[in-house]
Protein backbone atom coordinates (compact mmCIF):
# COMPACT_ATOMS: atom_id res chain seq x y z
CA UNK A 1 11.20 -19.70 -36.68
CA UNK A 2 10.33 -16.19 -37.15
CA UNK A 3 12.26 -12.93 -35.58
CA UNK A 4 10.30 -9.77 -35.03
CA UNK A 5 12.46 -6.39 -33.88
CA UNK A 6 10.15 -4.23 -31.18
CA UNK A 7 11.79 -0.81 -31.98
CA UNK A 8 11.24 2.49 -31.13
CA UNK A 9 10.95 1.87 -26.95
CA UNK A 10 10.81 5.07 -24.86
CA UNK A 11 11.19 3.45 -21.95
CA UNK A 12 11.86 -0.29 -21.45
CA UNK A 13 10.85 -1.73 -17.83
CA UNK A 14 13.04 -5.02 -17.90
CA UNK A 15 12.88 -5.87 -13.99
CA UNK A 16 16.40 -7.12 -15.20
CA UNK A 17 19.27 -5.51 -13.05
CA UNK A 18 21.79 -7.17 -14.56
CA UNK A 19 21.48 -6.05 -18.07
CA UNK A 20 24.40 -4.00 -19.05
CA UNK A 21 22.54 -1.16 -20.76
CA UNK A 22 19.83 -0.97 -17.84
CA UNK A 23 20.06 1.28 -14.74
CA UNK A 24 20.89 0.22 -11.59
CA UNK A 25 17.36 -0.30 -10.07
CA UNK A 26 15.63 -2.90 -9.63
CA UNK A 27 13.13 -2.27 -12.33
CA UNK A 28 16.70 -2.23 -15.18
CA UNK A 29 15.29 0.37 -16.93
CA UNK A 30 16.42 0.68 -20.35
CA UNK A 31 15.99 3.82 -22.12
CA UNK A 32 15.48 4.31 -26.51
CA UNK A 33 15.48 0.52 -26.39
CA UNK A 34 14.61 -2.35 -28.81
CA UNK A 35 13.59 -6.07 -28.47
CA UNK A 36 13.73 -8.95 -30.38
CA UNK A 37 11.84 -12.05 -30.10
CA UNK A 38 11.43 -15.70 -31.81
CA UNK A 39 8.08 -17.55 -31.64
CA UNK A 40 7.11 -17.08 -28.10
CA UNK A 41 10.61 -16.06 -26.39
CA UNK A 42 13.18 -13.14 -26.03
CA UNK A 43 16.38 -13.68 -27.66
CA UNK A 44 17.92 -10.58 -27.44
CA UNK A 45 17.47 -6.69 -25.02
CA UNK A 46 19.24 -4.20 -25.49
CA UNK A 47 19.11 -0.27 -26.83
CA UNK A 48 17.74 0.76 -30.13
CA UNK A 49 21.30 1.66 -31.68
CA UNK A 50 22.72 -1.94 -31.02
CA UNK A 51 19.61 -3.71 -32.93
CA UNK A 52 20.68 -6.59 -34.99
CA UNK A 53 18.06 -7.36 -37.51
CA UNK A 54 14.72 -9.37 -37.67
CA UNK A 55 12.56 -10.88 -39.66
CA UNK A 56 9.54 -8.58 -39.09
CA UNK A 57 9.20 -4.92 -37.34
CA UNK A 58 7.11 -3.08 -34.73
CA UNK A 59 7.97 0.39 -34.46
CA UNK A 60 6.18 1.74 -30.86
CA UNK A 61 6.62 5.04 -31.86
CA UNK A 62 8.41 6.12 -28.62
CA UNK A 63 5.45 4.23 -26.26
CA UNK A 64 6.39 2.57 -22.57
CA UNK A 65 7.11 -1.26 -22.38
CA UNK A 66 6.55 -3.14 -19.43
CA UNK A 67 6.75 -7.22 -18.31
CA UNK A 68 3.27 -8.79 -19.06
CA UNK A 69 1.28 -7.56 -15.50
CA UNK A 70 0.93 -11.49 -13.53
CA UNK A 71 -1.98 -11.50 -11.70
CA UNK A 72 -1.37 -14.31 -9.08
CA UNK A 73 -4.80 -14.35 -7.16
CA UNK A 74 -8.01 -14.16 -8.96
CA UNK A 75 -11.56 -15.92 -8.52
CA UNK A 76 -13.10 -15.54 -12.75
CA UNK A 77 -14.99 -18.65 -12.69
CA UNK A 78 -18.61 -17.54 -11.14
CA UNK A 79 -21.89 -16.33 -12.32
CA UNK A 80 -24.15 -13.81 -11.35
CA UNK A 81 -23.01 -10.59 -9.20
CA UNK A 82 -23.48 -9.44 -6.08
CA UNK A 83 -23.79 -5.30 -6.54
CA UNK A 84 -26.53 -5.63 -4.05
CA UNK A 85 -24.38 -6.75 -1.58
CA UNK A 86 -21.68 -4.26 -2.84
CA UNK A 87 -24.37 -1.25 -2.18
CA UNK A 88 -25.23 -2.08 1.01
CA UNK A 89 -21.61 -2.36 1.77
CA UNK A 90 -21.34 1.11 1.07
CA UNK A 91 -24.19 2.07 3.30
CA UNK A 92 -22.03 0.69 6.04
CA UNK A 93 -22.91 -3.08 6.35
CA UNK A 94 -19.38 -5.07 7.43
CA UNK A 95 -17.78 -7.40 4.76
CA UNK A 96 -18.40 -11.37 5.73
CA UNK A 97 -16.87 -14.53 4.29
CA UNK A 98 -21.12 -14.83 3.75
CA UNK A 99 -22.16 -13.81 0.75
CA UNK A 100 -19.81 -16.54 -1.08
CA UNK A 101 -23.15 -18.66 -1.09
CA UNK A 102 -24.91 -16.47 -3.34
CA UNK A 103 -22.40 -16.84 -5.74
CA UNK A 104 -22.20 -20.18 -5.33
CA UNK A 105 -26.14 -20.66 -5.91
CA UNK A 106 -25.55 -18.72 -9.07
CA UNK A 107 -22.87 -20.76 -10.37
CA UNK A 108 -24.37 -24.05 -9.49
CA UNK A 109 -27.45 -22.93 -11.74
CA UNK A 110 -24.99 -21.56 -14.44
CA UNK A 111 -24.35 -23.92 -17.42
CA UNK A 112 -20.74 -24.77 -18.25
CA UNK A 113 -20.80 -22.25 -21.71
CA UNK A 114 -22.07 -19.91 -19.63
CA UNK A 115 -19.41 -20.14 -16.47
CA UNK A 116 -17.00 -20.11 -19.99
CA UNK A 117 -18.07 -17.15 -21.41
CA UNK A 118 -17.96 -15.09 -18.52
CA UNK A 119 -14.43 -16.29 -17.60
CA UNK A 120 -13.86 -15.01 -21.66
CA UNK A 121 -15.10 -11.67 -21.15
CA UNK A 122 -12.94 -11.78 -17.98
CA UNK A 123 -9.39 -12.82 -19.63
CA UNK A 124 -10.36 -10.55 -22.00
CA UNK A 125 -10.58 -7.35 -20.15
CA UNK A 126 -7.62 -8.67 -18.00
CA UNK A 127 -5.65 -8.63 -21.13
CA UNK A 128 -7.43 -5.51 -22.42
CA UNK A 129 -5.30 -3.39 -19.89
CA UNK A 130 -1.56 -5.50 -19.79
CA UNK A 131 -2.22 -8.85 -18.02
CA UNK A 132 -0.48 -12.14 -19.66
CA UNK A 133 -0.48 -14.17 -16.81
CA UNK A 134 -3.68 -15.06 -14.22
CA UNK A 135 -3.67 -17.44 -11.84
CA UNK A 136 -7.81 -18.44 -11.52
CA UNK A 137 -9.13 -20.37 -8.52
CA UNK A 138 -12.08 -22.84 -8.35
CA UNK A 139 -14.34 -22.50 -4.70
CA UNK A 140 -18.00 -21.42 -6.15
CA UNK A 141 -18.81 -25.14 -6.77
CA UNK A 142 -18.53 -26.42 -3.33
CA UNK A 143 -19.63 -29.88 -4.28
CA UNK A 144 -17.51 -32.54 -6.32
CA UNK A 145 -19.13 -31.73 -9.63
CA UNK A 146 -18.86 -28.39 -8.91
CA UNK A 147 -15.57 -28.28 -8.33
CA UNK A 148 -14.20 -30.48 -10.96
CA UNK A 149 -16.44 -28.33 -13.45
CA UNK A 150 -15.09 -25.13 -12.35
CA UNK A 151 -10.95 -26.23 -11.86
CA UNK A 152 -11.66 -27.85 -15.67
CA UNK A 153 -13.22 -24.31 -17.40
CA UNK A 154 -9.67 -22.47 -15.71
CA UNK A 155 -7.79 -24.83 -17.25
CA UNK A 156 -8.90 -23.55 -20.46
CA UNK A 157 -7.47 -20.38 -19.93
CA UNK A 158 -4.49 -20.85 -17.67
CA UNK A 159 -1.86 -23.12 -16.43
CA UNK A 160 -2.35 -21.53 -13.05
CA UNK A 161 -5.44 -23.56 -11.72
CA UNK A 162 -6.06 -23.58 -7.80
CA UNK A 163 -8.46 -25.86 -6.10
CA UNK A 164 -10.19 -23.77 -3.56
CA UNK A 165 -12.89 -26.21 -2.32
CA UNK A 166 -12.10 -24.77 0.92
CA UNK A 167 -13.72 -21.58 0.09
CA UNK A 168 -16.25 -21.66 3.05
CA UNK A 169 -18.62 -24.67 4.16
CA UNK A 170 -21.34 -24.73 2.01
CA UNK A 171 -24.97 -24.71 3.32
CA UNK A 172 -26.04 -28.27 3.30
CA UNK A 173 -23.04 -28.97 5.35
CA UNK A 174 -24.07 -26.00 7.73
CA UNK A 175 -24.29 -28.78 10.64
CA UNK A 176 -21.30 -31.18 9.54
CA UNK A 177 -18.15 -28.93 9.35
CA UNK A 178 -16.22 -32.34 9.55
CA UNK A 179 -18.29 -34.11 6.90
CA UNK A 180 -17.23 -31.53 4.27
CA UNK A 181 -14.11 -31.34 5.09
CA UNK A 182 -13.33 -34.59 4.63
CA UNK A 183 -15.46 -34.30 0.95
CA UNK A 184 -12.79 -31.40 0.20
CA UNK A 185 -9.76 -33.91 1.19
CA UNK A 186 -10.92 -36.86 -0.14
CA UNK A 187 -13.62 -37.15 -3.32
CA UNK A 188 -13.40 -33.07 -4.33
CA UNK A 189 -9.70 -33.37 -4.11
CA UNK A 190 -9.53 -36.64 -5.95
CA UNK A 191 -11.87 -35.19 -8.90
CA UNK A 192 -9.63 -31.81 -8.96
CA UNK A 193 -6.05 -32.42 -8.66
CA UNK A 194 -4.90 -33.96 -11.98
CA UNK A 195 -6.21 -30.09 -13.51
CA UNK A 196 -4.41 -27.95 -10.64
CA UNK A 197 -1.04 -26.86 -9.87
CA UNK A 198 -2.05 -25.33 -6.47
CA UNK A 199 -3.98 -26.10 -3.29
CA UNK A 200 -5.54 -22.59 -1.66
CA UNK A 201 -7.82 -22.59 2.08
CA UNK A 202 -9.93 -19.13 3.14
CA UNK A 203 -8.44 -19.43 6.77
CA UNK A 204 -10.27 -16.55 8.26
CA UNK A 205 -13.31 -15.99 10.41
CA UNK A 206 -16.48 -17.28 8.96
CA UNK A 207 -14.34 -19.79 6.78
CA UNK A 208 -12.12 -22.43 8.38
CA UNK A 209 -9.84 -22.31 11.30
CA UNK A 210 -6.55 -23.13 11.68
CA UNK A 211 -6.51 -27.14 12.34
CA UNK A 212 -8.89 -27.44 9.33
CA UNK A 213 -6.53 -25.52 7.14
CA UNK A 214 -3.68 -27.97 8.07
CA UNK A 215 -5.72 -30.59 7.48
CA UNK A 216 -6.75 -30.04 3.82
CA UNK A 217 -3.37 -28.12 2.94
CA UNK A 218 -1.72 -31.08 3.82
CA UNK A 219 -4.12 -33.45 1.79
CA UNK A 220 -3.24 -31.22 -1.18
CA UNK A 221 0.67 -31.79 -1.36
CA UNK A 222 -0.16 -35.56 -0.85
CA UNK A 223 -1.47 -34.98 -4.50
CA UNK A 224 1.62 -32.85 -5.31
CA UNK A 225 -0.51 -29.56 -5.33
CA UNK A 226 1.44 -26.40 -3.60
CA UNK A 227 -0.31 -24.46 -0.77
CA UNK A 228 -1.63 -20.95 -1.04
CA UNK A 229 -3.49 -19.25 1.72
CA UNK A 230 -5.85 -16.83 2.27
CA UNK A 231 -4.62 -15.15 5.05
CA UNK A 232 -5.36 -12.17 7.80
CA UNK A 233 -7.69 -10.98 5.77
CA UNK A 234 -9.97 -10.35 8.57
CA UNK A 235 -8.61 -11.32 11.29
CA UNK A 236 -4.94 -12.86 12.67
CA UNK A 237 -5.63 -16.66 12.59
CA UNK A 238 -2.06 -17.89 12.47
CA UNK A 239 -2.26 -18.89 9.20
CA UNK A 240 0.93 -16.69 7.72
CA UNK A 241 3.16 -19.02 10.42
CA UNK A 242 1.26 -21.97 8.78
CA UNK A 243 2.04 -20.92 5.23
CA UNK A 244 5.43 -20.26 5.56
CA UNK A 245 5.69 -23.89 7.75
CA UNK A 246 4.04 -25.56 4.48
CA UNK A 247 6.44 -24.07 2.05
CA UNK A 248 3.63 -22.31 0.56
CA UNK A 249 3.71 -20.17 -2.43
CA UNK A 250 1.93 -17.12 -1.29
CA UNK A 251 -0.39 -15.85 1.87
CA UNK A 252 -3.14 -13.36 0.27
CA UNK A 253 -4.50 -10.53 2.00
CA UNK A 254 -2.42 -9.63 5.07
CA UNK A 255 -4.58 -7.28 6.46
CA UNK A 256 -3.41 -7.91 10.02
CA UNK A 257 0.14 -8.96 10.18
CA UNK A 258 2.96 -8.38 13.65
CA UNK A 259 6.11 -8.17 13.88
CA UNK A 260 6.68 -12.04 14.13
CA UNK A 261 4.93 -13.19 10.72
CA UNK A 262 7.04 -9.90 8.68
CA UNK A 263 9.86 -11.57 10.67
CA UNK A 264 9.03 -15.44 9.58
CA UNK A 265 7.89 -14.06 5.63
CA UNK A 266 10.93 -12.52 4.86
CA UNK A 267 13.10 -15.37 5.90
CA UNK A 268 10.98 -17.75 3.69
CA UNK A 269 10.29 -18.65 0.25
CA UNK A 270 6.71 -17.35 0.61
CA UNK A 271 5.03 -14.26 -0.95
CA UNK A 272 3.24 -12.40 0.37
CA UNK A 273 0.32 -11.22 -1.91
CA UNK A 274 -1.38 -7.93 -1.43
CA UNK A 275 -4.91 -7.03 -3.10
CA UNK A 276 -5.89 -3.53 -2.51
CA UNK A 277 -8.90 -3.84 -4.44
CA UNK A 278 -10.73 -5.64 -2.18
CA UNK A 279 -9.46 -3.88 0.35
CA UNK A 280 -11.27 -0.83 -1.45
CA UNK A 281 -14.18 -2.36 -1.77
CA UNK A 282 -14.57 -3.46 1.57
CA UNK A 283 -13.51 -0.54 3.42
CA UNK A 284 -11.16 -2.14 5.51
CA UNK A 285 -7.63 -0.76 6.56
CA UNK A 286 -5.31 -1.42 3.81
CA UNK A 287 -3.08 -3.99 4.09
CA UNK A 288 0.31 -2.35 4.63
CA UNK A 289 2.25 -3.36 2.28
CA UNK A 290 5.20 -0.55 3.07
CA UNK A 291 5.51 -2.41 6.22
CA UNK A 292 6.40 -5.51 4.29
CA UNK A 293 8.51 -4.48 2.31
CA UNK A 294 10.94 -2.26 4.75
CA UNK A 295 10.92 -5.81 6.55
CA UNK A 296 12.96 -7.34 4.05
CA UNK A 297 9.47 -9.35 2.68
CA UNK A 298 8.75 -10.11 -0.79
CA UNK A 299 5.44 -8.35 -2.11
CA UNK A 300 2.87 -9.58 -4.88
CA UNK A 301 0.33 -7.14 -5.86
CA UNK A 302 -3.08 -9.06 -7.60
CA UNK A 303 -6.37 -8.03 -8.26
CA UNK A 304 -8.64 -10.64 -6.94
CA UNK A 305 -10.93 -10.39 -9.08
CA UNK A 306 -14.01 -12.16 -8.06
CA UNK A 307 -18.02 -10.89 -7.93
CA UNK A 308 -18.24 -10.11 -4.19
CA UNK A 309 -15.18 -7.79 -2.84
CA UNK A 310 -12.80 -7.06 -5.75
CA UNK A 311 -14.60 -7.13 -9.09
CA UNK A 312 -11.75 -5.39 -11.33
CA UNK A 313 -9.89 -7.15 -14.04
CA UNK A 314 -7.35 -3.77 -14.00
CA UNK A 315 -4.06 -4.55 -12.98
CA UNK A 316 -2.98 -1.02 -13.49
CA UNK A 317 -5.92 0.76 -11.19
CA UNK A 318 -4.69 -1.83 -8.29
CA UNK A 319 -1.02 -0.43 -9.05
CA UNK A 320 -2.68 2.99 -8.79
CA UNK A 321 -4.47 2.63 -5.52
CA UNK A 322 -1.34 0.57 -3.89
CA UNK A 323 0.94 3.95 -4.86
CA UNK A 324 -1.78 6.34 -2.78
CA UNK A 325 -2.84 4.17 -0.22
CA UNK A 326 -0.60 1.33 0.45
CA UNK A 327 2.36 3.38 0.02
CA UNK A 328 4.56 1.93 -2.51
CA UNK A 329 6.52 3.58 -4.58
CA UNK A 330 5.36 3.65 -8.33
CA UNK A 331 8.47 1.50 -8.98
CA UNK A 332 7.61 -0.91 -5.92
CA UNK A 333 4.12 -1.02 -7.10
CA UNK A 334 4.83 -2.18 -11.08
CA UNK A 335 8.02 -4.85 -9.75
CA UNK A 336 5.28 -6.45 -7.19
CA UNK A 337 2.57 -6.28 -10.37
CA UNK A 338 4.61 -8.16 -12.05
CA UNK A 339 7.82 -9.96 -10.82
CA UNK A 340 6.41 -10.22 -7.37
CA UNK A 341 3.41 -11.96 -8.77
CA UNK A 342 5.74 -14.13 -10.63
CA UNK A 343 7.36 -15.13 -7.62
CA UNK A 344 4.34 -15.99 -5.79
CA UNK A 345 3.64 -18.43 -8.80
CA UNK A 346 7.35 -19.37 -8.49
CA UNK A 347 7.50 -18.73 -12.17
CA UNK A 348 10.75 -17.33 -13.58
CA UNK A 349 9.98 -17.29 -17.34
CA UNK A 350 7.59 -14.38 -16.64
CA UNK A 351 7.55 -11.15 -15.20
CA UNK A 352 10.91 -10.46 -16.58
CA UNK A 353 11.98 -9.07 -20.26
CA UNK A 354 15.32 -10.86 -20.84
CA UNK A 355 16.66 -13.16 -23.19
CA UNK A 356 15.30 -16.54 -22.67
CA UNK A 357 12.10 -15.43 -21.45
CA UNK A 358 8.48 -15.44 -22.16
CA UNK A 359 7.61 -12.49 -25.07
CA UNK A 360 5.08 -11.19 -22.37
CA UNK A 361 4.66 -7.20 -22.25
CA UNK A 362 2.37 -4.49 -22.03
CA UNK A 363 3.02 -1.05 -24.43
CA UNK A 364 1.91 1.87 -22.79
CA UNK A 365 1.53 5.19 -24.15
CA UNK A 366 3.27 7.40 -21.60
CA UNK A 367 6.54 8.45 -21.47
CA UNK A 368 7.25 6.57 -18.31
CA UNK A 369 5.83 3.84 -16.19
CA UNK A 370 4.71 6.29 -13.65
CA UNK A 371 2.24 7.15 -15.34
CA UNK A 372 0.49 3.92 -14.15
CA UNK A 373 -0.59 5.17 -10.99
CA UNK A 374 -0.07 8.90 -12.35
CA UNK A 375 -2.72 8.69 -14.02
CA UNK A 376 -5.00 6.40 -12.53
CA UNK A 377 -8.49 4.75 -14.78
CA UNK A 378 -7.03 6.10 -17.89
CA UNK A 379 -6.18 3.09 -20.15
CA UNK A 380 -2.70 3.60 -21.28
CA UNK A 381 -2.03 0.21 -21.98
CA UNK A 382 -2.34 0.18 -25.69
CA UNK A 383 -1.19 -3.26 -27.18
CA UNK A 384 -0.81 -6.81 -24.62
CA UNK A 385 1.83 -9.21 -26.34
CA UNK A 386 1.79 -12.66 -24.69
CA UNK A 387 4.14 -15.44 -26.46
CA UNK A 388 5.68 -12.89 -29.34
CA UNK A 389 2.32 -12.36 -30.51
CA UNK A 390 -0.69 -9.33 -29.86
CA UNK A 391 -3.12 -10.72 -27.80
CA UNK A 392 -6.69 -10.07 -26.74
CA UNK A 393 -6.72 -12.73 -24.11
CA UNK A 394 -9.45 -14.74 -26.04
């Protein structure tokens, strides 16, 4: 086992409260710190004076370090775009669940090195600005081959597979709503569940309703998946009530939220996970995530990265744009980046920089974390580390 001493910290985000050198906010900020890990873990935190020594050094020169950004809701295996539909869009054409099917056209046509290498160049950016963690959902198959093809390329890049055959109803089944559904519950689900960990529905207008949702959420933990939902997006469906009934990891979106579903989130073990980039690219109403989080409700922050509303892979520019428009506090907006979006993968080796924990960080060259959404579409980040080694996310 090898040791390696990360010196030289300027500023160490830990999002570990309880360390004795940190502050007393939530973020444990650690200041002229060092690290020290072993293979892929932590084993010891603490500030640069107190170092014991290592078997190798990194000297950071005085850079930022941050948890490894976990992006908890993302949609990387796809072909083709849709910057068509994006320009019309901005010419003041409404958003619809629609377009999905040109995607999925393009994907079906796609060969499987080709669905790879785009989910490659993908990772790669993702990791390119601080990301060590994705979560990458199937749903442009739409067919059992389809499916299984697309939850088996995610597997190859992440532990954090979703089947999201419920994506929309695809075209052939345009006149048997019930016949696909009960393709997504029984044969899709069969092909895809030994390669996921979690079960996701697009409950939403143009998608499926609410009784559907239950239905194939509920066929998922008979295969021991774990429900996520998207949710509210674009309209209130009842489907944040549902998620937290079904235990489920997160609800995505939350666009339109009352009273009553802040109320049943934050007395819950679900997350709720916010994506202002699609809300950017959409020109929708943010999703108010301030509201959230003065009600007591646990906030992930996630790109959703996919070709039709969100396509960023920057984790950092959706930390940005949740500081100016969704009104979180630069502090609020790096915890949800990255121990909120650990939550909503109800990891606890990630997200965090303490001993016994996944060697997962970003170095940024700013004197301060702020500078994340201070400086927003400048790439700080300047070095990834995932597992106690650099990493380019290949």
């Amino acid at each position: 086992m090898t040791t390696t001493l990360i010196d030289g910290i300027g500023m160490l985000v830990t999002n570990d409260s309880t360390h004795p050198d940190g502050d007393a906010s939530p973020l444990g900020i650690i200041e002229n710190a060092a690290l020290i890990t072993c293979d892929a873990d932590i084993i010891w935190v603490g500030r640069h004076d107190n170092a014991p020594d290592a078997d190798r050094y990194h000297d950071m020169a005085g850079a930022t370090i941050v948890p490894g950004f976990v992006d908890s809701h993302s949609h990387l295996v796809f072909a083709g775009d849709r910057a068509a539909e994006f320009g019309a869009r901005m010419c003041g054409n409404p958003y619809t669940a629609g377009g999905i099917a040109t995607t999925v056209a393009a994907t079906r046509a796609a060969t499987d090195d080709e669905l790879r290498a785009n989910v490659r160049r993908l990772r790669a950016e993702m990791a390119g600005s601080g990301t060590t963690t994705v979560e990458i959902k199937s749903g442009y198959g739409l067919d059992v081959s389809g499916e299984a093809r697309c939850v088996s390329i995610a597997s190859d890049f992440t532990e954090e597979v979703t089947f999201l055959g419920a994506h929309v109803v695809p075209q052939e089944f345009a006149t048997d709503r019930a016949g696909y559904i009960e393709l997504v519950c029984g044969p899709m689900l069969d092909a895809c569940a030994a390669q996921a960990r979690w079960i996701d529905v697009f409950c939403d207008r143009g998608a499926f309703d609410l009784d559907e949702t239950r239905q194939i959420l509920e066929a998922g933990i008979r295969k021991n998946l774990t429900p996520r939902i998207h949710a509210h997006q674009l309209e209130r469906t009842g489907a944040i009530e549902l998620g937290v009934e079904l235990d489920a990891a997160s609800v995505d979106h939350c666009n339109h939220v009352d009273d009553a579903d802040l109320l049943s989130l934050a007395n819950s073990n679900t997350v709720a996970t916010v994506v202002p980039g699609a809300d950017f690219c959409t020109r929708v109403p943010y999703a108010d995530a301030r509201k959230m989080l003065d009600a007591g409700v646990v906030v992930a922050l996630a790109t959703d990265c996919n070709p039709g509303s969100s396509y960023t892979t920057s984790m950092p520019w959706c930390i940005a744009v949740a500081v100016r428009d969704m009104r979180l506090t630069p502090a609020e907006a790096l915890w949800s980046a990255t121990g909120g979006g650990a939550q909503a993968l109800r990891r606890s080796d990630i997200g965090v920089i303490a001993v016994g924990k996944r060697a997962d960080f970003a170095v940024i060259d700013a004197p301060s974390y702020v500078h994340l959404a201070y400086r927003p579409g400048v790439a700080l980040v300047t070095q990834t580390w995932k597992d106690g080694q650099l990493w380019a996310g290949q």
